[in-house]
PDB file of N, CA and C in Angstrom:
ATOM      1  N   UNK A   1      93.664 -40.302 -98.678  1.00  0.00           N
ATOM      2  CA  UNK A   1      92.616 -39.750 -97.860  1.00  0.00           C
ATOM      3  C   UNK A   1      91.322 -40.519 -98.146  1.00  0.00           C
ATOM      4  N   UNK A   2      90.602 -41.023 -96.883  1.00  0.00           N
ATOM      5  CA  UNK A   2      89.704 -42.043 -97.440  1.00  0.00           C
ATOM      6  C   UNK A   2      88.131 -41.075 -96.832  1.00  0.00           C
ATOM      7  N   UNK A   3      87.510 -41.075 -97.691  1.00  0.00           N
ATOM      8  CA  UNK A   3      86.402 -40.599 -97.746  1.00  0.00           C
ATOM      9  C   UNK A   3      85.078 -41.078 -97.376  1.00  0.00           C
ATOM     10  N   UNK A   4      84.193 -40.486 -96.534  1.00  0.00           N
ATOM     11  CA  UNK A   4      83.242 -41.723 -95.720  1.00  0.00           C
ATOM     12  C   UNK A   4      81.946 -41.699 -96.972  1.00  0.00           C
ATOM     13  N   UNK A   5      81.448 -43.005 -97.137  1.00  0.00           N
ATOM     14  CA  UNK A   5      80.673 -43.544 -98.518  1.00  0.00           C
ATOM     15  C   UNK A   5      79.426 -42.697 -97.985  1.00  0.00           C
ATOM     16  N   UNK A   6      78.380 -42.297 -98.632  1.00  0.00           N
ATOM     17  CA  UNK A   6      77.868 -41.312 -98.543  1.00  0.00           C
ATOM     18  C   UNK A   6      76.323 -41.768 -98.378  1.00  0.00           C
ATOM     19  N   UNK A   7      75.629 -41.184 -97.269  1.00  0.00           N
ATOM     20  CA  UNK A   7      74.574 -42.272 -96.332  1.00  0.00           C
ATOM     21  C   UNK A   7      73.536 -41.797 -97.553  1.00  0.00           C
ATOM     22  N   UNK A   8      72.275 -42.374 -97.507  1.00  0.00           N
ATOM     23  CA  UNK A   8      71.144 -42.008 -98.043  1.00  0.00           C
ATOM     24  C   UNK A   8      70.053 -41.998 -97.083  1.00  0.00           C
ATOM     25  N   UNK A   9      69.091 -40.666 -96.833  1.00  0.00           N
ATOM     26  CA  UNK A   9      68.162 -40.494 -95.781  1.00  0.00           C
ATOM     27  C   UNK A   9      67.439 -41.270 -95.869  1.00  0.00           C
ATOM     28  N   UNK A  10      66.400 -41.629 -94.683  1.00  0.00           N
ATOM     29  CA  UNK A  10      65.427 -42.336 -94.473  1.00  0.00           C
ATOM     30  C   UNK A  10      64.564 -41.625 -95.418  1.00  0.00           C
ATOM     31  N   UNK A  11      63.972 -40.968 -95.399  1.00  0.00           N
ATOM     32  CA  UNK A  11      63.429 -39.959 -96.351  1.00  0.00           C
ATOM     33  C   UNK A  11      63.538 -40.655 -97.867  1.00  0.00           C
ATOM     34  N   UNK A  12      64.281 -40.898 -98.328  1.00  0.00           N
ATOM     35  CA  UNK A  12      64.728 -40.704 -99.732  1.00  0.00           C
ATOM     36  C   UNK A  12      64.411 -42.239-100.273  1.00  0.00           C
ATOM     37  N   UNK A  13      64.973 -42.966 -98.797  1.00  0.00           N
ATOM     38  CA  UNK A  13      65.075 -44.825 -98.543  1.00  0.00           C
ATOM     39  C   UNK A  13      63.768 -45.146 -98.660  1.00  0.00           C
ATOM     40  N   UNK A  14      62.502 -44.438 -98.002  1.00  0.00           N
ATOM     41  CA  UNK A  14      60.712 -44.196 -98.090  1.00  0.00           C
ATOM     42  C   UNK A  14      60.484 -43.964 -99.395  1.00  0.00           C
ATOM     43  N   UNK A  15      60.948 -43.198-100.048  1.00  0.00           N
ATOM     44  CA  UNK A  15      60.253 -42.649-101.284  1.00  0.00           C
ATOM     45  C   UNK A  15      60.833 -43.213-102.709  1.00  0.00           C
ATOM     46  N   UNK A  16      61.570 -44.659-102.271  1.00  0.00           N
ATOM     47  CA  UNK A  16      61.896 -45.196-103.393  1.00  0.00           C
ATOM     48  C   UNK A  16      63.560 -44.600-103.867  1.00  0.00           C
ATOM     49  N   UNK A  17      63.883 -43.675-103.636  1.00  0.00           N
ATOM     50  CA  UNK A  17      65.035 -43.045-104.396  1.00  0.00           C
ATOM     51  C   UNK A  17      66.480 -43.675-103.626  1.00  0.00           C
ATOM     52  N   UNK A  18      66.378 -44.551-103.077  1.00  0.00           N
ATOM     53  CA  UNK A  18      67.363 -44.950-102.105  1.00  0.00           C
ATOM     54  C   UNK A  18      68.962 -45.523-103.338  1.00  0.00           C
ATOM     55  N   UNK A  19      69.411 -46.201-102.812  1.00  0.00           N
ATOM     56  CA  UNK A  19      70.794 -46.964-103.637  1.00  0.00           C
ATOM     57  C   UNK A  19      69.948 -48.053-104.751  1.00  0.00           C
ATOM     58  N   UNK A  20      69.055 -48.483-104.723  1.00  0.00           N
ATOM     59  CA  UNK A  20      68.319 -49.353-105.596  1.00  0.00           C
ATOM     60  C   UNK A  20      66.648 -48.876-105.820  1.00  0.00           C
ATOM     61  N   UNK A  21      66.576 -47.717-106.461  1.00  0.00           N
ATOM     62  CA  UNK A  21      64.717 -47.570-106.208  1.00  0.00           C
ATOM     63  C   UNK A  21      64.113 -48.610-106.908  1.00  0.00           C
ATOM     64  N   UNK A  22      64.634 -49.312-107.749  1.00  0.00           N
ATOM     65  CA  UNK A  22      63.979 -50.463-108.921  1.00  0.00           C
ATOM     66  C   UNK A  22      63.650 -51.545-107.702  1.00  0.00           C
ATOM     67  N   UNK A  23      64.304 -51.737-106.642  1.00  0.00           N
ATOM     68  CA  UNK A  23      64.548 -53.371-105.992  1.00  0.00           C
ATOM     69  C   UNK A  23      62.953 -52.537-104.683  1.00  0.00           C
ATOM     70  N   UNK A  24      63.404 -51.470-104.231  1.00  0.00           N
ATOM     71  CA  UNK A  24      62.295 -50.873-103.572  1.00  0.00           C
ATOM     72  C   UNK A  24      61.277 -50.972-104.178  1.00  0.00           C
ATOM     73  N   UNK A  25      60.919 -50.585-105.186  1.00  0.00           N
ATOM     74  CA  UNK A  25      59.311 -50.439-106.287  1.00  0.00           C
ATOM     75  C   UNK A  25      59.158 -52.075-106.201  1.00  0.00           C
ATOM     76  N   UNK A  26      60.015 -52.908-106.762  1.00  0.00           N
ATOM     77  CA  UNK A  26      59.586 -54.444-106.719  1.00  0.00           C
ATOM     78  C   UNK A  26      59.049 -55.186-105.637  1.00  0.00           C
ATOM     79  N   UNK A  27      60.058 -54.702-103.982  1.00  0.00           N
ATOM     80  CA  UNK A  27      59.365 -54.715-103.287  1.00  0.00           C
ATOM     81  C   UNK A  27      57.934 -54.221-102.504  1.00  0.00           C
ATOM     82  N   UNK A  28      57.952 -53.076-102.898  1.00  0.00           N
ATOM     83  CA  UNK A  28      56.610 -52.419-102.616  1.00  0.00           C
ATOM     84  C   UNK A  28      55.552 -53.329-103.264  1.00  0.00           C
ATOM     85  N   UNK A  29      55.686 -53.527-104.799  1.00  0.00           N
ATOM     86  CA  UNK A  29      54.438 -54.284-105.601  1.00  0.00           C
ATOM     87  C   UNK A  29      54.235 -55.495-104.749  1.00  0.00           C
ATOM     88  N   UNK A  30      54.988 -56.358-104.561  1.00  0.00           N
ATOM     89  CA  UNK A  30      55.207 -57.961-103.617  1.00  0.00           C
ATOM     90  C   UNK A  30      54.559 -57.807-102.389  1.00  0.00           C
ATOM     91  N   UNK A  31      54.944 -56.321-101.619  1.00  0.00           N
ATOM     92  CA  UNK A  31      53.440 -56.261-100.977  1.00  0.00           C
ATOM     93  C   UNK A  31      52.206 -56.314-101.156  1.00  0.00           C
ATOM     94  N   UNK A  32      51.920 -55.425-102.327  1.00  0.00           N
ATOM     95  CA  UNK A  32      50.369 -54.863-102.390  1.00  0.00           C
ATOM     96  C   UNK A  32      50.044 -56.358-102.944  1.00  0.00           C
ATOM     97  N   UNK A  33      50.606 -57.288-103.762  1.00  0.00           N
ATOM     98  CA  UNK A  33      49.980 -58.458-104.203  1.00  0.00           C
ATOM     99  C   UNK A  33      50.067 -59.224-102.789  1.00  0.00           C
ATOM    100  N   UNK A  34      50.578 -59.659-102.464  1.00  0.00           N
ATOM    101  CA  UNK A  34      50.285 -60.329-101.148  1.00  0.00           C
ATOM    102  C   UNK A  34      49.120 -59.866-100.177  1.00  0.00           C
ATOM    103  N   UNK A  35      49.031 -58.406-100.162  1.00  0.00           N
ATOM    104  CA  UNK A  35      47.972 -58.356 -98.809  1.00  0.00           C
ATOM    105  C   UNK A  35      46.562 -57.794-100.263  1.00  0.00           C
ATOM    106  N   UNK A  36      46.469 -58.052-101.445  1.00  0.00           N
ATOM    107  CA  UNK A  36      45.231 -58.399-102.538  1.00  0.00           C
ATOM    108  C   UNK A  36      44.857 -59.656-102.152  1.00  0.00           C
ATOM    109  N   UNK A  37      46.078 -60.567-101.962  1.00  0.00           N
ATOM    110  CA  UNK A  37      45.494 -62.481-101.899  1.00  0.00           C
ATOM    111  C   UNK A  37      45.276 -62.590-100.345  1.00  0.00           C
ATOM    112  N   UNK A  38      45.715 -61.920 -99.504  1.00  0.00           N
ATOM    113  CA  UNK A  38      44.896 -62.456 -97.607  1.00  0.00           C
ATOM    114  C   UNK A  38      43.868 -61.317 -97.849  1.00  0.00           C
ATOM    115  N   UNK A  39      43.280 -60.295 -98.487  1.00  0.00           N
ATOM    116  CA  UNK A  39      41.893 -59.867 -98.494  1.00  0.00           C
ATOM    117  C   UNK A  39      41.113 -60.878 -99.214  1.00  0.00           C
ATOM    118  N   UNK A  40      41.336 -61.181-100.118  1.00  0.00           N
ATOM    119  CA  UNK A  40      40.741 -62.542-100.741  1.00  0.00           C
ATOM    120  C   UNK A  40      40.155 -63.416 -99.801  1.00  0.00           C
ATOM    121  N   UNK A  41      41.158 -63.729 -99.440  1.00  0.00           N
ATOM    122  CA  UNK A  41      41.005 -64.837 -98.382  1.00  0.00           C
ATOM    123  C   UNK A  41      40.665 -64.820 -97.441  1.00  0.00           C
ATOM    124  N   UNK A  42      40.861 -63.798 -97.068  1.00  0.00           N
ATOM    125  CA  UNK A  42      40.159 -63.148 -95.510  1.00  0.00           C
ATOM    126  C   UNK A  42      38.372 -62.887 -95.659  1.00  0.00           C
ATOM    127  N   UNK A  43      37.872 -62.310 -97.100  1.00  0.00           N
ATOM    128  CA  UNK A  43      36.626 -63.068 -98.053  1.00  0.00           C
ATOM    129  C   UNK A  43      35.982 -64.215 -97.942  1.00  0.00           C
ATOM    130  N   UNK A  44      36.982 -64.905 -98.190  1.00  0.00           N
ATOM    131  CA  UNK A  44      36.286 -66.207 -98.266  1.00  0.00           C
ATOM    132  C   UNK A  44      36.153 -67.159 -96.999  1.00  0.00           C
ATOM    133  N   UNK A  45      37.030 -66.569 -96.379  1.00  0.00           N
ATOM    134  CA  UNK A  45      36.826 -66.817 -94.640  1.00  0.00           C
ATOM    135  C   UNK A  45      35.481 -66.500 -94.100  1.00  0.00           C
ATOM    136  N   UNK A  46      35.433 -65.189 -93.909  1.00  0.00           N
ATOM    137  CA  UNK A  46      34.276 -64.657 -93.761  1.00  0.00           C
ATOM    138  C   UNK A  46      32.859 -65.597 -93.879  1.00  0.00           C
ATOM    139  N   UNK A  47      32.926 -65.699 -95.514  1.00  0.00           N
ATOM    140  CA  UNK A  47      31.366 -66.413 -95.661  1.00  0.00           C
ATOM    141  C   UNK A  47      31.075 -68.015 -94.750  1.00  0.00           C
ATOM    142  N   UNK A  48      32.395 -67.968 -94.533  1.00  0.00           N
ATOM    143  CA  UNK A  48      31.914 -69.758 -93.812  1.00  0.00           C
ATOM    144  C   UNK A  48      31.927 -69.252 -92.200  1.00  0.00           C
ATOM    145  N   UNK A  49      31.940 -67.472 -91.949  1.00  0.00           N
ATOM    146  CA  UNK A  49      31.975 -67.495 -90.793  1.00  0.00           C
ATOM    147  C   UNK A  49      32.331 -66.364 -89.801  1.00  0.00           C
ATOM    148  N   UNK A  50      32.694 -65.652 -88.618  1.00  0.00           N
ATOM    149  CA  UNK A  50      33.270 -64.330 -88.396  1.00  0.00           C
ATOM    150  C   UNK A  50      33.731 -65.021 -87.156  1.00  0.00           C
ATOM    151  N   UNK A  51      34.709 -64.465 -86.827  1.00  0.00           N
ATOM    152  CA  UNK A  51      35.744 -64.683 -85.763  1.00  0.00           C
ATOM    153  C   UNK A  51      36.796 -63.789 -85.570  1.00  0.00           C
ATOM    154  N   UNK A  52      37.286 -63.679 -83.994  1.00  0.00           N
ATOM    155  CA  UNK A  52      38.212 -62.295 -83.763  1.00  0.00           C
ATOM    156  C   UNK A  52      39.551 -62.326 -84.604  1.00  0.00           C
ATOM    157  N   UNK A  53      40.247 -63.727 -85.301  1.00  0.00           N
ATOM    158  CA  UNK A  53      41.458 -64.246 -86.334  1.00  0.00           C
ATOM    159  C   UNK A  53      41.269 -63.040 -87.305  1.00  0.00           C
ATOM    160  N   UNK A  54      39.718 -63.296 -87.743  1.00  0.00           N
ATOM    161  CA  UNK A  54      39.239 -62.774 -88.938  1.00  0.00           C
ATOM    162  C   UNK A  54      39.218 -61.355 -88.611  1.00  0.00           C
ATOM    163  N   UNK A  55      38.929 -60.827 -87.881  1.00  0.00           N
ATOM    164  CA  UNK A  55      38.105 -60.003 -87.402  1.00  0.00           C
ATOM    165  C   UNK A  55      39.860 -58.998 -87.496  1.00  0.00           C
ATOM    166  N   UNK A  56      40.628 -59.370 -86.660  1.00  0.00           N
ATOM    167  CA  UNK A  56      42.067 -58.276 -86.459  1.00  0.00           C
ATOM    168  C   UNK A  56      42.962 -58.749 -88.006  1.00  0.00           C
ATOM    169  N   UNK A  57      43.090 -59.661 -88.766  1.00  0.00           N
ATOM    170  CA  UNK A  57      43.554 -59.787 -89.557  1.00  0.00           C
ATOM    171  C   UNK A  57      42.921 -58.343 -91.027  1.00  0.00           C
ATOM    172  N   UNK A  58      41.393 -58.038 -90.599  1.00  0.00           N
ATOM    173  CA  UNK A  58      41.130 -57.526 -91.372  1.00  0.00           C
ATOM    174  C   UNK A  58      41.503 -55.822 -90.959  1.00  0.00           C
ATOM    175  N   UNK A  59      41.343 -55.967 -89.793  1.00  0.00           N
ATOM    176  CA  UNK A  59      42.258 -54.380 -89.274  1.00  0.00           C
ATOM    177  C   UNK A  59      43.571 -53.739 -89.689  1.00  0.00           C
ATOM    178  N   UNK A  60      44.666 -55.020 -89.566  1.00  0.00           N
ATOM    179  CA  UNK A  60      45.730 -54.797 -89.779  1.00  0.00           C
ATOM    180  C   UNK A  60      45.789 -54.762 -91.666  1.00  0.00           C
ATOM    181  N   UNK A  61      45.257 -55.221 -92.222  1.00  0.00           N
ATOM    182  CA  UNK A  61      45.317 -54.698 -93.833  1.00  0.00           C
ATOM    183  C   UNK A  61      44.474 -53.541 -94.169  1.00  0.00           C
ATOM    184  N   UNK A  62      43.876 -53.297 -93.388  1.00  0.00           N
ATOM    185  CA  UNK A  62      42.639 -52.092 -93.784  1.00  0.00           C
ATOM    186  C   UNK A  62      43.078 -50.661 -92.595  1.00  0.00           C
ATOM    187  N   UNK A  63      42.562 -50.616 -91.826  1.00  0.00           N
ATOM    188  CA  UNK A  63      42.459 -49.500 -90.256  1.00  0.00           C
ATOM    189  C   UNK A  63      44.079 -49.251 -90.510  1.00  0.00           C
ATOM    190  N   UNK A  64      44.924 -50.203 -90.135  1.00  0.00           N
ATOM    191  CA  UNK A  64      46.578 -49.533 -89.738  1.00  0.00           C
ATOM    192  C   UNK A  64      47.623 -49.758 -90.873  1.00  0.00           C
ATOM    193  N   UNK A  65      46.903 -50.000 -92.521  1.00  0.00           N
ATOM    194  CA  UNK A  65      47.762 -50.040 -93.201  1.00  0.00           C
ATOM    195  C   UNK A  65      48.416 -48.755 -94.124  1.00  0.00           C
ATOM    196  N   UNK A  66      47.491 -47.914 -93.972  1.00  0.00           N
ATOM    197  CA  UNK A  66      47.570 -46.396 -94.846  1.00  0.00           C
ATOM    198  C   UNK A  66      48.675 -45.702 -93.902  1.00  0.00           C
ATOM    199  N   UNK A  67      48.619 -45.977 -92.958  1.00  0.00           N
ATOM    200  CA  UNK A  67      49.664 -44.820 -92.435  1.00  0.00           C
ATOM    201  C   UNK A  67      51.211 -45.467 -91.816  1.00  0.00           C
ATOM    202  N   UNK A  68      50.879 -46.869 -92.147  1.00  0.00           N
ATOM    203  CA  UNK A  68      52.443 -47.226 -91.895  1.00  0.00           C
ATOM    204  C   UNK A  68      53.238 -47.320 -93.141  1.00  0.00           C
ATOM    205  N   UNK A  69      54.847 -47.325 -92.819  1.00  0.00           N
ATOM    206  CA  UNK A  69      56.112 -47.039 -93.516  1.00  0.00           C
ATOM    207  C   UNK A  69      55.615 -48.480 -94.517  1.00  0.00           C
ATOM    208  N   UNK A  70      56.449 -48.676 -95.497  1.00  0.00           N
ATOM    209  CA  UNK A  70      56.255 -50.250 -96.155  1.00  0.00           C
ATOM    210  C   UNK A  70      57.258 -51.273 -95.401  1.00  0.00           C
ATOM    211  N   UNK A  71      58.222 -51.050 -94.123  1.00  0.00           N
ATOM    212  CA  UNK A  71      58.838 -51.792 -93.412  1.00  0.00           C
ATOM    213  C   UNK A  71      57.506 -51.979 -92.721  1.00  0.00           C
ATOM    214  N   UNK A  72      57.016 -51.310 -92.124  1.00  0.00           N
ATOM    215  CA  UNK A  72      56.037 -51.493 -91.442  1.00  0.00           C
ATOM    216  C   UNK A  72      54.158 -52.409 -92.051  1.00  0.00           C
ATOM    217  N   UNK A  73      54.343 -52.145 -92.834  1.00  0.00           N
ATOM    218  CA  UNK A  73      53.248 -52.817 -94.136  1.00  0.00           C
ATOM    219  C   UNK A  73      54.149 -54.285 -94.100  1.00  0.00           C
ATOM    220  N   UNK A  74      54.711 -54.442 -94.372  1.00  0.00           N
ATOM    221  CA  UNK A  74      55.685 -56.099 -94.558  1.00  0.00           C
ATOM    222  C   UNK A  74      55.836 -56.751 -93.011  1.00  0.00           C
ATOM    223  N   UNK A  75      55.541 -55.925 -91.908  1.00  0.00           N
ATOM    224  CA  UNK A  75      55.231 -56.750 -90.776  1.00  0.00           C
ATOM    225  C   UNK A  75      53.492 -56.845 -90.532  1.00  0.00           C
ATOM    226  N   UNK A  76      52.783 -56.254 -91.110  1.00  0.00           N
ATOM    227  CA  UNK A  76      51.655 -56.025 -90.962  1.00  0.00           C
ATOM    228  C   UNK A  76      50.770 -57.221 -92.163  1.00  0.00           C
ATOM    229  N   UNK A  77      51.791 -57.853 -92.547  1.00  0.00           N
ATOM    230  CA  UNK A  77      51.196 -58.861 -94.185  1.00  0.00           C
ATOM    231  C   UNK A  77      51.595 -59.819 -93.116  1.00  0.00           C
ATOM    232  N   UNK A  78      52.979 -60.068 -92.467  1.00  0.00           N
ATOM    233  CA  UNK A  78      53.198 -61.312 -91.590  1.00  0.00           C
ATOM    234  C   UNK A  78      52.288 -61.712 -90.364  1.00  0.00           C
ATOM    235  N   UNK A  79      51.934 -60.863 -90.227  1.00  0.00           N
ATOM    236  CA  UNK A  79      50.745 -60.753 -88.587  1.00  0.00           C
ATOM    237  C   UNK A  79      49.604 -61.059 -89.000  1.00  0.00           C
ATOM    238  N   UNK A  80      49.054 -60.697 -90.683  1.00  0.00           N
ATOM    239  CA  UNK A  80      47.316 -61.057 -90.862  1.00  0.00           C
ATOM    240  C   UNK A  80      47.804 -62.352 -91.451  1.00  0.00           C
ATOM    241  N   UNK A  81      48.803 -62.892 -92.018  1.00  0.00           N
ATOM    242  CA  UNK A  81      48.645 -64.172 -92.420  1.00  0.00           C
ATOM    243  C   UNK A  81      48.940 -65.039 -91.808  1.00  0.00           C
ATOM    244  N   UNK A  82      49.830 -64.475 -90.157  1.00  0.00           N
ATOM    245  CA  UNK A  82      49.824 -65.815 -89.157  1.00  0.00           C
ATOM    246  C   UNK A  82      48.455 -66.301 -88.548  1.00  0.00           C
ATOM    247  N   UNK A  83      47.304 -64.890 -88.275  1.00  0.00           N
ATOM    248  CA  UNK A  83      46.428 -64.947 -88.067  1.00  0.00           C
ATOM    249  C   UNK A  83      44.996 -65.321 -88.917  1.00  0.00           C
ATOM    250  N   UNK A  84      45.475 -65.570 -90.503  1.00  0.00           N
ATOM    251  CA  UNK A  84      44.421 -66.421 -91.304  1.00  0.00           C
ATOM    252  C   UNK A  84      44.926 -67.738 -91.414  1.00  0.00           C
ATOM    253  N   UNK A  85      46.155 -68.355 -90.780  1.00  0.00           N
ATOM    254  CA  UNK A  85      46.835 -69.406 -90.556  1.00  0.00           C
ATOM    255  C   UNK A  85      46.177 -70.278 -89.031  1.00  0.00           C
ATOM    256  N   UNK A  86      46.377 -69.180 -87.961  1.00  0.00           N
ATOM    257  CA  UNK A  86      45.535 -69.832 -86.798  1.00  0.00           C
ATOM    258  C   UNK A  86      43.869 -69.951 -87.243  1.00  0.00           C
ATOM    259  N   UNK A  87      43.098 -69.253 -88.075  1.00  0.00           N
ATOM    260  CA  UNK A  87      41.854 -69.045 -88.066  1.00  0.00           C
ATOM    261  C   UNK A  87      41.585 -70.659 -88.789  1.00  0.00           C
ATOM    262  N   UNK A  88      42.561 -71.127 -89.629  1.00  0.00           N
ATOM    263  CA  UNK A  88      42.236 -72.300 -90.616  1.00  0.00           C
ATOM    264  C   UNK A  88      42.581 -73.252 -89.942  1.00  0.00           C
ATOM    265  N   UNK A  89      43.394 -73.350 -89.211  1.00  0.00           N
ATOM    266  CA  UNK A  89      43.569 -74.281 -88.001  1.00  0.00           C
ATOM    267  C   UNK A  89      42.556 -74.586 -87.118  1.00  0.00           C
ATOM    268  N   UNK A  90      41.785 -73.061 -86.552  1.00  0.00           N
ATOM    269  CA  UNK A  90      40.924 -73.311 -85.375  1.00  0.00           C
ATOM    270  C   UNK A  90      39.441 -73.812 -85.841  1.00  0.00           C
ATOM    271  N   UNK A  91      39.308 -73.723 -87.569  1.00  0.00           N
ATOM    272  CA  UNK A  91      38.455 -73.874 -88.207  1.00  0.00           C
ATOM    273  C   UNK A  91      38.169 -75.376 -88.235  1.00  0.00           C
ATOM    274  N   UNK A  92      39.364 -75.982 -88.544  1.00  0.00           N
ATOM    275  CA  UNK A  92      39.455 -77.243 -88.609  1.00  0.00           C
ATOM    276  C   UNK A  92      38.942 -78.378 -87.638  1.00  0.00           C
ATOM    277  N   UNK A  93      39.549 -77.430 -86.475  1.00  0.00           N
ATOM    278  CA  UNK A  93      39.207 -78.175 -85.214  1.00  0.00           C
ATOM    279  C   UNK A  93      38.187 -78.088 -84.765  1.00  0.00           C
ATOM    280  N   UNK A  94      36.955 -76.918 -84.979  1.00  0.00           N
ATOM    281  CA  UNK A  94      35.903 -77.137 -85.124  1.00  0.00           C
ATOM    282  C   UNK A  94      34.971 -78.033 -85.610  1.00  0.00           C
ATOM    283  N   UNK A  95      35.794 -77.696 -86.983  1.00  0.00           N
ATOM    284  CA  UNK A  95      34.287 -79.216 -87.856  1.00  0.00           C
ATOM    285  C   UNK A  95      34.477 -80.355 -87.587  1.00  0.00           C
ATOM    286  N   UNK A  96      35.952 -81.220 -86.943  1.00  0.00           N
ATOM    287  CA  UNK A  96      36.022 -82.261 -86.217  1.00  0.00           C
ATOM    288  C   UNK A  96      34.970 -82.896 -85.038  1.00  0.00           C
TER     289      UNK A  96
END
């Protein structure tokens, strides 16, 4: 008699307690250090300047990061750093 392997809630998968909470917590930290170094940087952007790159990159780590899931925080680190990626680009092409 084969027995169906036994799901773990979304709930539980959120709060760390999932099949690995150690690999969850590691991931969680790998966030918060990553979106510490694009506030940094998003800093030091700033002083040479303000622009809308700058400007939504700093939304999406600040305004819409408290209330999303950490799946949702890990698309929200990829979106401000494509967008401090175009800002250093468009920067460039400026001082040319």
């Amino acid at each position: 008699m084969n027995t169906p392997a036994r799901r773990t809630s979304r709930l539980a998968l959120r709060a760390g307690q999932g099949p690995n909470p150690q690999a969850s917590r590691q991931k969680a930290s790998m966030i918060l250090a990553r979106r510490d170094q694009l506030i940094g940087e998003l800093a030091r952007l700033r002083h040479q300047g303000s622009s809308p790159f700058i400007a939504k990159a700093q939304q999406l780590l600040t305004r819409w990061w408290s209330g999303a899931s950490w799946a949702a925080r890990d698309e929200l680190i990829r979106n401000a750093d494509w967008l401090i990626r175009l800002e250093k680009r468009h920067g460039r092409k400026v001082e040319r």
